[in-house]
N, C-alpha and C. Protein backbone atom coordinates (compact mmCIF):
# COMPACT_ATOMS: atom_id res chain seq x y z
N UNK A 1 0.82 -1.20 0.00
CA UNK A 1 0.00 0.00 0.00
C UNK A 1 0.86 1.26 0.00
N UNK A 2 1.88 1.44 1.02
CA UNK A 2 2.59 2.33 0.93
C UNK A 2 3.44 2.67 -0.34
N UNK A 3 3.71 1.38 -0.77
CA UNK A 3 4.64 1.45 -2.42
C UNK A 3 3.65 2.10 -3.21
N UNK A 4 3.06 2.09 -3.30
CA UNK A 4 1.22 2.45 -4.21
C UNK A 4 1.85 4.08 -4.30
N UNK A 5 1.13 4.33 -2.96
CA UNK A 5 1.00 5.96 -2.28
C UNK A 5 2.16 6.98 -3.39
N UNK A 6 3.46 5.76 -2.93
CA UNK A 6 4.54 6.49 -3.19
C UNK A 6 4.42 6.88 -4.56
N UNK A 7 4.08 5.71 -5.35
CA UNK A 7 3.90 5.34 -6.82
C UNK A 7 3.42 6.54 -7.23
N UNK A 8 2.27 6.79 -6.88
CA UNK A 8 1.45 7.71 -7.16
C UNK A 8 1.92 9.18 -7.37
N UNK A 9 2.61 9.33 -6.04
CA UNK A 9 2.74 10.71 -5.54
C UNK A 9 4.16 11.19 -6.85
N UNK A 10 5.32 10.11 -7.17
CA UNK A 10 6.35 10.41 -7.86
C UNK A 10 5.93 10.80 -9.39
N UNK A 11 4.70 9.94 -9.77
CA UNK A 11 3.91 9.68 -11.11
C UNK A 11 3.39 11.61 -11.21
N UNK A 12 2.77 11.88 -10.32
CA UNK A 12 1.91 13.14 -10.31
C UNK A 12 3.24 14.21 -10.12
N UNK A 13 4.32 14.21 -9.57
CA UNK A 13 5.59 15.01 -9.11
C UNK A 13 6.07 15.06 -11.15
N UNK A 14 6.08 13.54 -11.73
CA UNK A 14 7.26 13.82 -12.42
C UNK A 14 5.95 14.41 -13.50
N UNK A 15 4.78 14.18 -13.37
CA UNK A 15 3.83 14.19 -14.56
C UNK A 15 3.15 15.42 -14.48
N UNK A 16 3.15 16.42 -13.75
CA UNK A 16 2.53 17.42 -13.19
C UNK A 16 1.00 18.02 -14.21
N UNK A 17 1.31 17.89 -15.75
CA UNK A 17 0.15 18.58 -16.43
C UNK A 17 -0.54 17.67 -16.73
N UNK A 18 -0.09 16.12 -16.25
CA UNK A 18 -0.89 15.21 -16.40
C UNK A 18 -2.13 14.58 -14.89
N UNK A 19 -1.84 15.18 -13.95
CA UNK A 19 -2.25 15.36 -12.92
C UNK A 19 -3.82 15.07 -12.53
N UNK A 20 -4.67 15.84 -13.36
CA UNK A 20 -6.30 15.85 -13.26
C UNK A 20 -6.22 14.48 -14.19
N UNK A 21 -6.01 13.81 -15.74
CA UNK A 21 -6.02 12.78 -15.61
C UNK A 21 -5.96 11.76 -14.97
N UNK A 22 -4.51 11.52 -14.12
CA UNK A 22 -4.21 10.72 -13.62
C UNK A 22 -5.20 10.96 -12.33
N UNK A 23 -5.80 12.02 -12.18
CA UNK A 23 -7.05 11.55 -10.26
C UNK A 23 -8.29 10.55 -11.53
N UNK A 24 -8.45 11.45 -12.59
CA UNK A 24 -9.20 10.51 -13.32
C UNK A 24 -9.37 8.96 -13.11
N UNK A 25 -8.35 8.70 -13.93
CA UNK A 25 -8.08 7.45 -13.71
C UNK A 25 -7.81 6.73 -12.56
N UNK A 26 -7.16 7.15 -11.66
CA UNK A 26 -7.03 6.48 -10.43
C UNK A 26 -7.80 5.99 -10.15
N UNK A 27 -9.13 7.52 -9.83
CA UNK A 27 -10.43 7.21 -8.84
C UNK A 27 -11.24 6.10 -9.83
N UNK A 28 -11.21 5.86 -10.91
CA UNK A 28 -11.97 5.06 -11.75
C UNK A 28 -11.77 4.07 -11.68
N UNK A 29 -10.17 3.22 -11.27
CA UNK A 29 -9.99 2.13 -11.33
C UNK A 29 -9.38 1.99 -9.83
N UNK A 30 -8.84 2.82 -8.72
CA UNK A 30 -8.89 2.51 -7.79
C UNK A 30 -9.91 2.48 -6.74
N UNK A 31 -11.16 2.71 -6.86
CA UNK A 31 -12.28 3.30 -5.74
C UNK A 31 -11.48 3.97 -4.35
N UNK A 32 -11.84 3.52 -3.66
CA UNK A 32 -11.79 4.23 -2.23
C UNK A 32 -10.31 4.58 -1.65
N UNK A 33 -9.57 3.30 -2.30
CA UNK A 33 -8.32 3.25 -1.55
C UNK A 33 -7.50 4.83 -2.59
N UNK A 34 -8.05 5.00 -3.76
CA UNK A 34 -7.45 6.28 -4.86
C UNK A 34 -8.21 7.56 -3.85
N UNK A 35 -9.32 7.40 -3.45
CA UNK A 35 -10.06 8.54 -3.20
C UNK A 35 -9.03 8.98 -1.48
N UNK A 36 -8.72 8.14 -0.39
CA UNK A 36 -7.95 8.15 0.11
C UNK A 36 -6.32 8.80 0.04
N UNK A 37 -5.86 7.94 -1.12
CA UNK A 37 -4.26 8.89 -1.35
C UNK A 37 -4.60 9.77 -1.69
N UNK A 38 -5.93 10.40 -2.46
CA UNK A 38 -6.07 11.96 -3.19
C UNK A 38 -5.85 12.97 -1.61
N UNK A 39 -6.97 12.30 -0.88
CA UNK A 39 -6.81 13.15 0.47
C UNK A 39 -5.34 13.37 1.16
N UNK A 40 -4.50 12.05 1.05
CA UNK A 40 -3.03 12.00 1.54
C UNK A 40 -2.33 12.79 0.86
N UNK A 41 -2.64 13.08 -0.92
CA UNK A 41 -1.40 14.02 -1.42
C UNK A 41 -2.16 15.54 -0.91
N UNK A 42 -3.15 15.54 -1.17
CA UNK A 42 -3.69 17.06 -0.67
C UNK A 42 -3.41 17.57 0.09
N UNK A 43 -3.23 16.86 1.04
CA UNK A 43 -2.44 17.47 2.54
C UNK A 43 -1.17 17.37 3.00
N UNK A 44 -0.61 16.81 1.75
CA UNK A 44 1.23 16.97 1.45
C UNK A 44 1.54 18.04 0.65
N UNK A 45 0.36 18.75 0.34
CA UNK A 45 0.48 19.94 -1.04
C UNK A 45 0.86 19.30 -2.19
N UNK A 46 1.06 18.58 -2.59
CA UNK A 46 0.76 17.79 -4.47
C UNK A 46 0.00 18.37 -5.12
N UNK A 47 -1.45 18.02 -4.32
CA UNK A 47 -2.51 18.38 -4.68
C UNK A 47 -3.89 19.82 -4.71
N UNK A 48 -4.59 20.42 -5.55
CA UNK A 48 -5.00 21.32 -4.98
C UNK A 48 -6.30 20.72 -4.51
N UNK A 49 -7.26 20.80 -3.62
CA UNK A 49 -8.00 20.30 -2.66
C UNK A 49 -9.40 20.14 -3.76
N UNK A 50 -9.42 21.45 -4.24
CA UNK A 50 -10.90 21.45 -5.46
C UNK A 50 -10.63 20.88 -6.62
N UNK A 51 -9.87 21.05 -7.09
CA UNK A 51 -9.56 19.93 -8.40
C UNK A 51 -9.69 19.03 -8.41
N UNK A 52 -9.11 18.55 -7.31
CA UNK A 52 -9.10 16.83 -6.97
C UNK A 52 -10.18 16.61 -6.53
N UNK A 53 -11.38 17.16 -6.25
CA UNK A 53 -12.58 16.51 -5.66
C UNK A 53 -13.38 16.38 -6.46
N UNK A 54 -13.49 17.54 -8.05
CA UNK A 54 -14.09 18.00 -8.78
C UNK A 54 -13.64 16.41 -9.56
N UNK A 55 -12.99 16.14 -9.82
CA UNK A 55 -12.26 15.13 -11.11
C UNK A 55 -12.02 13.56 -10.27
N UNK A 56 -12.12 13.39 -9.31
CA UNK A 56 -11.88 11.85 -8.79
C UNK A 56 -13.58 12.16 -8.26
N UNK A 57 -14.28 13.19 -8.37
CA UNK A 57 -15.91 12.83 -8.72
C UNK A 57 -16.57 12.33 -9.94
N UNK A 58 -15.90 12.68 -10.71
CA UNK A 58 -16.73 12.23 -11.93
C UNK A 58 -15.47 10.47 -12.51
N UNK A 59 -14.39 10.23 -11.72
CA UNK A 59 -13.88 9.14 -12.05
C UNK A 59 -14.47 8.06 -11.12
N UNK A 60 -14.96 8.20 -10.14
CA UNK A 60 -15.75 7.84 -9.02
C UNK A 60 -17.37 7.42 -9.62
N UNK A 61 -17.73 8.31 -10.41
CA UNK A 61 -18.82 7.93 -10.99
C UNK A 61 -19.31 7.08 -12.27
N UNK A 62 -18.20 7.05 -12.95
CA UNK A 62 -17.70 6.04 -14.24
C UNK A 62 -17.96 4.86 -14.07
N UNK A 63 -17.68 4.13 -12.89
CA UNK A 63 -17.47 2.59 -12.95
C UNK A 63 -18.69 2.70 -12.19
N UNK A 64 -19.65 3.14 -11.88
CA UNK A 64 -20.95 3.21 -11.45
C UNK A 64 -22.21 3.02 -11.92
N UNK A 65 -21.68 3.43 -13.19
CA UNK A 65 -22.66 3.38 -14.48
C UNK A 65 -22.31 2.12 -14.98
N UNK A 66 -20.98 1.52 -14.52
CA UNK A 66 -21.21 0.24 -15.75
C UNK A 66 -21.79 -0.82 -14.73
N UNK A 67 -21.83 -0.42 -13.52
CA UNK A 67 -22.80 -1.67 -12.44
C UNK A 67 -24.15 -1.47 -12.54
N UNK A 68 -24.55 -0.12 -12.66
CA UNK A 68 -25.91 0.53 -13.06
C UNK A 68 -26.42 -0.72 -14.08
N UNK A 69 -25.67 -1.00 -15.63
CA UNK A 69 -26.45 -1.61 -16.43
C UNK A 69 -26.27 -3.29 -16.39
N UNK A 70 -25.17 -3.40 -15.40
CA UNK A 70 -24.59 -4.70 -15.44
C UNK A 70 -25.86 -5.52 -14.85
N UNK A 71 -26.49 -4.75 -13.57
CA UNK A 71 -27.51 -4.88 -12.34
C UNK A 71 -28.46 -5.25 -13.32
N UNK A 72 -28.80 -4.70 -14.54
CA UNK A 72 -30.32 -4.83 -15.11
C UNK A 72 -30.20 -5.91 -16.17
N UNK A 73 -29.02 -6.97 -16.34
CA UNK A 73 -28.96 -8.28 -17.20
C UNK A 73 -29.54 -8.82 -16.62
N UNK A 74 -29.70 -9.93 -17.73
CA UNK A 74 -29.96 -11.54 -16.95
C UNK A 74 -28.96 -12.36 -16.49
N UNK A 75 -28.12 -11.96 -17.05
CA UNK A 75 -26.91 -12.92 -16.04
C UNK A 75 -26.81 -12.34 -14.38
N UNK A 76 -27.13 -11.13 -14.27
CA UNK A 76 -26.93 -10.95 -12.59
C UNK A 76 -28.94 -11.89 -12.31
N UNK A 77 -29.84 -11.83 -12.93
CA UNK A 77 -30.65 -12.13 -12.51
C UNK A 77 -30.64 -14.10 -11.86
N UNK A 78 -29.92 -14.65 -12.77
CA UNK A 78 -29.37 -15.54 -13.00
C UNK A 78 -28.47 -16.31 -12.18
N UNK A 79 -27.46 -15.34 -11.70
CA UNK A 79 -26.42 -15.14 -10.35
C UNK A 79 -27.48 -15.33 -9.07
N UNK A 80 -28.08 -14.54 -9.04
CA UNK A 80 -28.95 -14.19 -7.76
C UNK A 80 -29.88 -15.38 -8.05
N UNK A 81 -30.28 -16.37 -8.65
CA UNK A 81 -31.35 -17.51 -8.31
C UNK A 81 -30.56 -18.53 -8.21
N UNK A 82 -29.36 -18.66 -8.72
CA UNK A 82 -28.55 -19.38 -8.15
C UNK A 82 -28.11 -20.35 -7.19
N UNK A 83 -28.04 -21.39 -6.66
CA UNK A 83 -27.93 -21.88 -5.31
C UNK A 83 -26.67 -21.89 -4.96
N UNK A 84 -25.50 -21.29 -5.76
CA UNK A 84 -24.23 -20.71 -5.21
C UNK A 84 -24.35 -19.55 -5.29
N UNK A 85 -25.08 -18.53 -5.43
CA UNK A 85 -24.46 -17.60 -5.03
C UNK A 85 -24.25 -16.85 -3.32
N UNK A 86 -23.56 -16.30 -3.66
CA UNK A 86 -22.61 -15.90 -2.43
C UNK A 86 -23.78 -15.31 -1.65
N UNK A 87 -24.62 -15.87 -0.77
CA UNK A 87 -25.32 -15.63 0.43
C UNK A 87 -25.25 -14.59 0.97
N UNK A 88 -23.79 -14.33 1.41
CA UNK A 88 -23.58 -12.92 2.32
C UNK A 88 -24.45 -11.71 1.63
N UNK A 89 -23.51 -11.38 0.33
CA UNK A 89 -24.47 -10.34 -0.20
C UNK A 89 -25.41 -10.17 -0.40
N UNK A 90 -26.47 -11.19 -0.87
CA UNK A 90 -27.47 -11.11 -0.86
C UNK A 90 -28.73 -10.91 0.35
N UNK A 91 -27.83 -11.55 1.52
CA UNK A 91 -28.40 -11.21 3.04
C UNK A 91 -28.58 -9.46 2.98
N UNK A 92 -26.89 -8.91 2.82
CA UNK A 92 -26.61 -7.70 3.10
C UNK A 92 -27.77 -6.63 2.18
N UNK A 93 -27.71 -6.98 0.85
CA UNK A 93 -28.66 -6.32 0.43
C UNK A 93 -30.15 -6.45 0.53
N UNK A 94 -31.05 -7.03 1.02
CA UNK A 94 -31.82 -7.46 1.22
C UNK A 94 -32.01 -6.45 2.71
N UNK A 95 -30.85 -6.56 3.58
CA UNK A 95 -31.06 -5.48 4.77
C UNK A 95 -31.06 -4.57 4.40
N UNK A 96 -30.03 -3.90 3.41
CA UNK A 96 -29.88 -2.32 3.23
C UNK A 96 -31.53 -1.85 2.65
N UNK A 97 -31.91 -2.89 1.89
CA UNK A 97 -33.56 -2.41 1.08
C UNK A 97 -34.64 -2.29 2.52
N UNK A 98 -34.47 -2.71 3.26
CA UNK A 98 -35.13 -2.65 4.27
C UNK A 98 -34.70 -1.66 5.34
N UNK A 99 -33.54 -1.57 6.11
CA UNK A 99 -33.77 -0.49 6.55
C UNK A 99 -33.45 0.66 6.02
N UNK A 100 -33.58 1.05 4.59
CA UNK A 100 -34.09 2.06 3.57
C UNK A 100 -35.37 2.48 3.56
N UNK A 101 -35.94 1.83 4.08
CA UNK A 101 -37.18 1.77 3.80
C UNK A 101 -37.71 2.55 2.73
N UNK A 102 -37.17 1.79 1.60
CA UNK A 102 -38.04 2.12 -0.20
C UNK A 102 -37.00 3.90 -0.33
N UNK A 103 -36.27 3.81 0.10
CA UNK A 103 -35.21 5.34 0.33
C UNK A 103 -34.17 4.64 -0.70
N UNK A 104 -34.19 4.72 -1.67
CA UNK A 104 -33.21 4.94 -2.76
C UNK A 104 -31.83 5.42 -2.68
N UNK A 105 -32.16 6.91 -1.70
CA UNK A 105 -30.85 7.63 -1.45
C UNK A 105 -30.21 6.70 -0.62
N UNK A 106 -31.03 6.72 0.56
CA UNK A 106 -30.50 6.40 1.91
C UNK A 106 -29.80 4.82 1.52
N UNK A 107 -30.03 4.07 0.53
CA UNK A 107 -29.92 2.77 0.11
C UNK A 107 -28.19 3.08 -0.50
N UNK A 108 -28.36 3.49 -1.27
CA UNK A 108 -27.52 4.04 -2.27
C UNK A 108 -25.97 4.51 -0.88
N UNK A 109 -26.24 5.77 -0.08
CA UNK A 109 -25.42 6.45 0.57
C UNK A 109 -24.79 5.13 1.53
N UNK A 110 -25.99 4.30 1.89
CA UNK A 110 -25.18 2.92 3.15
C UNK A 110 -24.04 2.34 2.22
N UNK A 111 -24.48 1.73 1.33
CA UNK A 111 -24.00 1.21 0.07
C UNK A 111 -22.28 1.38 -0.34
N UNK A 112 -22.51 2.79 -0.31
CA UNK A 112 -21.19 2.97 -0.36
C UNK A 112 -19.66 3.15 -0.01
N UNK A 113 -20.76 3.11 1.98
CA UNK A 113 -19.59 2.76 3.12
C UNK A 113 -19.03 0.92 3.26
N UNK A 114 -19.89 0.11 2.56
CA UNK A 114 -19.83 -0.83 3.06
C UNK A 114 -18.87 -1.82 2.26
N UNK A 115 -17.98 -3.16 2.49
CA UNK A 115 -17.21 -3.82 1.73
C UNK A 115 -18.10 -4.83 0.60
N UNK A 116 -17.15 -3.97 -0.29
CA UNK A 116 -17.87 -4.69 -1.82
C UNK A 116 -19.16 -4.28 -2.49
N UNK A 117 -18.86 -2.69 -2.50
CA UNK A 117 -19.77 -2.00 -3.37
C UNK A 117 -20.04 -2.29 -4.83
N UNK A 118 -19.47 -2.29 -5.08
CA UNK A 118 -19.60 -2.95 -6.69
C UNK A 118 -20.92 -3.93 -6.61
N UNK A 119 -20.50 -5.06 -6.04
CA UNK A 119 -21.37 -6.31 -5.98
C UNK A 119 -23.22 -6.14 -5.26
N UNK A 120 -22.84 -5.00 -4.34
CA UNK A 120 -24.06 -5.05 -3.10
C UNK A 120 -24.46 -3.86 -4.43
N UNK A 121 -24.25 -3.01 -4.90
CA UNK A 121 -24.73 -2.12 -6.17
C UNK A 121 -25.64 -2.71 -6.81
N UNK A 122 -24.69 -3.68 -7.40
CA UNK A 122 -25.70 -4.30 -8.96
C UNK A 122 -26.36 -5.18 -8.41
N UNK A 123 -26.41 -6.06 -7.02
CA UNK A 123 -27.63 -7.04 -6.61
C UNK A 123 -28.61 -5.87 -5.82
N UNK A 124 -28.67 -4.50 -5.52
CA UNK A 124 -29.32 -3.52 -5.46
C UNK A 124 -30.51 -3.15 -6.70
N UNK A 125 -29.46 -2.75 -7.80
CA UNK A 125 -29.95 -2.25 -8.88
C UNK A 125 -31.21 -3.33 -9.65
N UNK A 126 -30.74 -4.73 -9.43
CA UNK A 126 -31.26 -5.86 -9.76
C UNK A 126 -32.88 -6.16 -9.25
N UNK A 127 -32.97 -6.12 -7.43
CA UNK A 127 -33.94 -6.23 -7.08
C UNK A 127 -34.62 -5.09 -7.26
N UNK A 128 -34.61 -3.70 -7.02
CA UNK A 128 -35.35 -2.64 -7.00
C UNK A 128 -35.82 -2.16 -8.57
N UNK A 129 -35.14 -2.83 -9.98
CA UNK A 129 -35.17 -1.87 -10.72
C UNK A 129 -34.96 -0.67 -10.95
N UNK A 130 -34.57 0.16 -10.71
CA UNK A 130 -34.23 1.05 -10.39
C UNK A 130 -34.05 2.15 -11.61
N UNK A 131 -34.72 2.99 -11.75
CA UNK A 131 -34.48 4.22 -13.53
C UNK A 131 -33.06 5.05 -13.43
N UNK A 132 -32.53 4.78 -14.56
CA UNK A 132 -31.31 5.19 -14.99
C UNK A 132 -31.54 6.97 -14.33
N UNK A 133 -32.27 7.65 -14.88
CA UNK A 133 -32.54 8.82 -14.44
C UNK A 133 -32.48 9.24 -12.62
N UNK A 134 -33.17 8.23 -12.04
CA UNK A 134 -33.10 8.40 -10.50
C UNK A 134 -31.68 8.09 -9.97
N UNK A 135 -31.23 7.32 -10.59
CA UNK A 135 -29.78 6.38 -10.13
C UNK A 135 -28.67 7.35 -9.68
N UNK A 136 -29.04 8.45 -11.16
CA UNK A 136 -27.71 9.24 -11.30
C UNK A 136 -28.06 10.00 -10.33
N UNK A 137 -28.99 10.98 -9.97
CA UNK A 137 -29.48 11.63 -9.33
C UNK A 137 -29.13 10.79 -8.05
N UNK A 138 -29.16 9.82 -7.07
CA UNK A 138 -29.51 9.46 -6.07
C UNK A 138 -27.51 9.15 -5.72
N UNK A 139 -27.15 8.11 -7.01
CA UNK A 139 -25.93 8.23 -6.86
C UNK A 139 -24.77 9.31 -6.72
N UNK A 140 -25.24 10.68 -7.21
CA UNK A 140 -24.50 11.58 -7.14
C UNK A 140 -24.36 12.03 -5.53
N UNK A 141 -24.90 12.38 -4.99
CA UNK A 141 -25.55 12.78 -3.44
C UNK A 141 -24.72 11.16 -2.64
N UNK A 142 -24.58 10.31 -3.01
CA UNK A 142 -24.07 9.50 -2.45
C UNK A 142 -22.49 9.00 -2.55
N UNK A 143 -22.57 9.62 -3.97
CA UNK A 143 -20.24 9.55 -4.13
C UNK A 143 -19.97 10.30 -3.15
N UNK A 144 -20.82 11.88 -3.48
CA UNK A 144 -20.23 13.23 -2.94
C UNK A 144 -19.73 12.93 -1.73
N UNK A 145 -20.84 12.28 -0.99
CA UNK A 145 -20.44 11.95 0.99
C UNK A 145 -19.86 11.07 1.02
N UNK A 146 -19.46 10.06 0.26
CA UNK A 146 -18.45 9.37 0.22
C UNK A 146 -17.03 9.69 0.49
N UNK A 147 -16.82 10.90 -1.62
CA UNK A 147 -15.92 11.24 -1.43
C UNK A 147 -15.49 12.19 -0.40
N UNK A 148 -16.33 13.10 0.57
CA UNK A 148 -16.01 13.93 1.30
C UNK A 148 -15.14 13.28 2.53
N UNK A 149 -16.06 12.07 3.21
CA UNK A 149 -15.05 11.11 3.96
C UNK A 149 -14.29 10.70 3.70
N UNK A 150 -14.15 9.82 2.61
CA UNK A 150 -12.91 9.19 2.55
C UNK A 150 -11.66 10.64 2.23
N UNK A 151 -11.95 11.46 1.56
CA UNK A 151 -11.00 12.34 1.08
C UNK A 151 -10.80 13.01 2.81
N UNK A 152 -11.28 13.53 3.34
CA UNK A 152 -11.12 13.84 4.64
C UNK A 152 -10.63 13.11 5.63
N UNK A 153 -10.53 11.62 5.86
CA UNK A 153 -9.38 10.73 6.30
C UNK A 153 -8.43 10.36 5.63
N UNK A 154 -7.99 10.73 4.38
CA UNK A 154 -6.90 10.83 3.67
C UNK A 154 -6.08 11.96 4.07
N UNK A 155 -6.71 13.15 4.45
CA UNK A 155 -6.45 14.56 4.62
C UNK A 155 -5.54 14.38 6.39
N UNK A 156 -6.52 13.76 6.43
CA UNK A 156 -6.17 13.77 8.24
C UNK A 156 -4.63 12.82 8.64
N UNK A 157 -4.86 12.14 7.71
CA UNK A 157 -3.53 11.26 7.86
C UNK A 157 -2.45 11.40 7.12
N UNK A 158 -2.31 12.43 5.96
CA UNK A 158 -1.53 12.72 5.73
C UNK A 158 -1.05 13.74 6.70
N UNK A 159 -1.91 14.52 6.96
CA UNK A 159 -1.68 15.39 7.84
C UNK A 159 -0.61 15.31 9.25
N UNK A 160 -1.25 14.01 10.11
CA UNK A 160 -0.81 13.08 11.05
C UNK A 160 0.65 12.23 10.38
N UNK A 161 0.57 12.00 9.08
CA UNK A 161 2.02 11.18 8.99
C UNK A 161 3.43 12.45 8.87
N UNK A 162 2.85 13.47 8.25
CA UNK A 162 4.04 14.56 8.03
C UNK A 162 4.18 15.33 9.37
N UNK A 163 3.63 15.44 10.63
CA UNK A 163 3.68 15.64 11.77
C UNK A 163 4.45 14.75 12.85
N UNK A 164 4.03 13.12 12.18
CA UNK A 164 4.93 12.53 13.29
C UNK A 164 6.37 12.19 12.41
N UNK A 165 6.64 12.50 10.97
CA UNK A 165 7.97 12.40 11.04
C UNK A 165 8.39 13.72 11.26
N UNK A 166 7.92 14.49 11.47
CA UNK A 166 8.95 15.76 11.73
C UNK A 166 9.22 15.66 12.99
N UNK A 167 8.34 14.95 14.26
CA UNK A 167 8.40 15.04 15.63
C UNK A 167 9.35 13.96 16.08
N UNK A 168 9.36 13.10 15.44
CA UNK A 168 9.99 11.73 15.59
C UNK A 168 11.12 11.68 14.85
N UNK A 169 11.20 12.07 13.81
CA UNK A 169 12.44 12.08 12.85
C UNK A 169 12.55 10.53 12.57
N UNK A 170 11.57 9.57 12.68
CA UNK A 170 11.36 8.13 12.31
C UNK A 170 10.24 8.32 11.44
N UNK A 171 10.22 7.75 10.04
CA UNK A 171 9.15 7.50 9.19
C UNK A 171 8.62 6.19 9.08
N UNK A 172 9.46 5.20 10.00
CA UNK A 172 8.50 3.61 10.26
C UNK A 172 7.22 4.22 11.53
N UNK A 173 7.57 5.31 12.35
CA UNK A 173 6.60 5.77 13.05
C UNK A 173 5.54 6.23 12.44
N UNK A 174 5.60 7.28 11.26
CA UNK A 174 4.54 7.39 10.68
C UNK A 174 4.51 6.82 9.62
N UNK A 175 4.71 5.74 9.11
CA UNK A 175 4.30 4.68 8.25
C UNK A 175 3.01 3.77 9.46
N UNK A 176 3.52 3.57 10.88
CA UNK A 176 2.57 2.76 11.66
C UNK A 176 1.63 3.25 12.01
N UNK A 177 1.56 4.63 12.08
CA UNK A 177 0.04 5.28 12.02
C UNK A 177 -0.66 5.50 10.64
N UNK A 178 0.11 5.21 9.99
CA UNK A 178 -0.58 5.62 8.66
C UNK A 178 -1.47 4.01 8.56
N UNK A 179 -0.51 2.82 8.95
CA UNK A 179 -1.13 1.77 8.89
C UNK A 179 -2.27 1.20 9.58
N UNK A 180 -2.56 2.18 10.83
CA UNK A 180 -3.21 1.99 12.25
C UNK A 180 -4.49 2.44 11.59
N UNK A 181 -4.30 4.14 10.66
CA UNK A 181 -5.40 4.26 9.92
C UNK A 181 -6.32 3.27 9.21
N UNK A 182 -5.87 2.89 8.22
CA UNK A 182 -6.08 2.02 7.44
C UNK A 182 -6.72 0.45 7.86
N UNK A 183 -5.98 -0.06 8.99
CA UNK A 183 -6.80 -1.05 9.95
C UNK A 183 -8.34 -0.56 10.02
N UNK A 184 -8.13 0.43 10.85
CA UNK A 184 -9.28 0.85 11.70
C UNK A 184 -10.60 1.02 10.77
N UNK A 185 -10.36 1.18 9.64
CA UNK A 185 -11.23 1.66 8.24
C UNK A 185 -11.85 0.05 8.03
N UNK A 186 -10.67 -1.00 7.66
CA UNK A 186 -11.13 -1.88 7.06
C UNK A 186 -12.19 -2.43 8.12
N UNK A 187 -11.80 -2.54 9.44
CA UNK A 187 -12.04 -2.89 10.63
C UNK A 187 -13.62 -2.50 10.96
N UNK A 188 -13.91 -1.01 10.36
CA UNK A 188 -15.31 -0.23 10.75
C UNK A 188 -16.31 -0.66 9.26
N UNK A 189 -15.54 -0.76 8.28
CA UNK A 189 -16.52 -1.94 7.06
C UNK A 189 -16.83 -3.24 7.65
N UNK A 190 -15.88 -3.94 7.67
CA UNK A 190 -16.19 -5.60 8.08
C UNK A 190 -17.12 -5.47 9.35
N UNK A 191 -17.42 -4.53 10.39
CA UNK A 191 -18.02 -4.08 11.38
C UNK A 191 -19.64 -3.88 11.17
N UNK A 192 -19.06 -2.80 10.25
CA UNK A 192 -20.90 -2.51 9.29
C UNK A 192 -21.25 -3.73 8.30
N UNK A 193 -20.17 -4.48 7.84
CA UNK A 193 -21.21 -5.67 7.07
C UNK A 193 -21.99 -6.79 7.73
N UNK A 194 -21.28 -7.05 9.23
CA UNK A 194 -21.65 -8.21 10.30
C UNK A 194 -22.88 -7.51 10.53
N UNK A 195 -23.23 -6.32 10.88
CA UNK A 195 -24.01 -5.75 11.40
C UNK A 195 -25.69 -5.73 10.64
N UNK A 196 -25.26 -5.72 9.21
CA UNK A 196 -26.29 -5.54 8.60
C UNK A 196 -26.87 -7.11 7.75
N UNK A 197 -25.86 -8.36 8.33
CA UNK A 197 -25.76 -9.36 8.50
C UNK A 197 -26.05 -9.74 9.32
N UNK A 198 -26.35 -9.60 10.26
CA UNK A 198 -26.80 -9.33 11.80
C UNK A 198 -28.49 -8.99 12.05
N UNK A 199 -28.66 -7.89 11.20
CA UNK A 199 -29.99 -7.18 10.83
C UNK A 199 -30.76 -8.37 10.33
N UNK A 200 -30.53 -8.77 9.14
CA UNK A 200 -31.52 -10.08 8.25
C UNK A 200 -31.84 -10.74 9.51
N UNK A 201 -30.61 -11.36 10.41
CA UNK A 201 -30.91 -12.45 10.87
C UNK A 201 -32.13 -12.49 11.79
């Protein structure tokens, strides 16, 4: 992960007018963990704070649209009658539609805190039907607070890692908070998926 970060940060240093692309692309093919380093370079100064929110929003929203139509085949219909398919998710979504109660947004916004959006998306999109027109609309309101968190614990920890190496003059110190972050994240998903796994039951 840290090799990533670095990756990133040298790519955008040596590439500079290539910059708003590259959040492009990142956020498009990295989800959360891209929307994260955006917050980490922002608060190393790499980055300018509105650009990057403006442009890893609409790369954020790209691979959204292709679960949008993926959700309305018959092969996900197909998946889901299945007697392998993967249970969990289908538990999980089945809760989120419920305590939504018929809330689209509110469906949509849980959705996107939780592990394995992609998948809990299109078995979303699948049962509800859902109109291309509402989607975007409902999905937009739901990256945004996404990206605002995740970009805002990116912010905070970059913040926190360039503080404790200046205090410490050790960067395995703030490499271990940077990692402590990152626990605690995966730690508060797998938390919210038991939970709403928990809910069905």
């Amino acid at each position: 992960m840290i090799e990533s970060m670095e990756w990133l940060r040298a790519l955008i240093l040596q590439y500079p007018s290539f910059e708003y692309i590259i959040i492009l692309l990142g956020t498009a093919l990295g989800g959360e963990f891209a929307l994260f380093v955006l917050g980490f370079l922002v608060a190393q100064g790499i980055l300018p704070i509105f650009p990057a929110i403006l442009f890893s929003f609409f790369g954020s929203f790209a691979p959204n649209i292709l679960w949008f139509f993926l959700g309305g085949t018959n092969l996900i219909e197909r998946m889901v009658s299945h007697r392998h398919s993967n249970a969990t998710f289908l538990i999980i979504t089945e809760a989120v539609y419920r305590i939504s109660r018929g809330s689209h947004l509110i469906a949509l916004i849980i959705i996107k805190f939780l592990v394995g959006t992609p998948v809990l998306l299109t078995l979303y999109i699948n049962k509800t039907s859902l109109s291309f027109r509402k989607f975007i609309y409902y999905q937009s309101v739901a990256i945004f607070l996404s990206m605002v968190v995740i970009i805002f614990i990116g912010y905070i920890s970059g913040r926190g890692f360039s503080y404790l190496t200046e205090i410490s003059q050790n960067l395995y110190t703030a490499i271990g908070f940077l990692l402590l972050i990152v626990f605690i994240i995966i730690v508060f998903q797998i938390w919210l998926e038991k939970m709403f796994t928990n809910t069905k039951n």
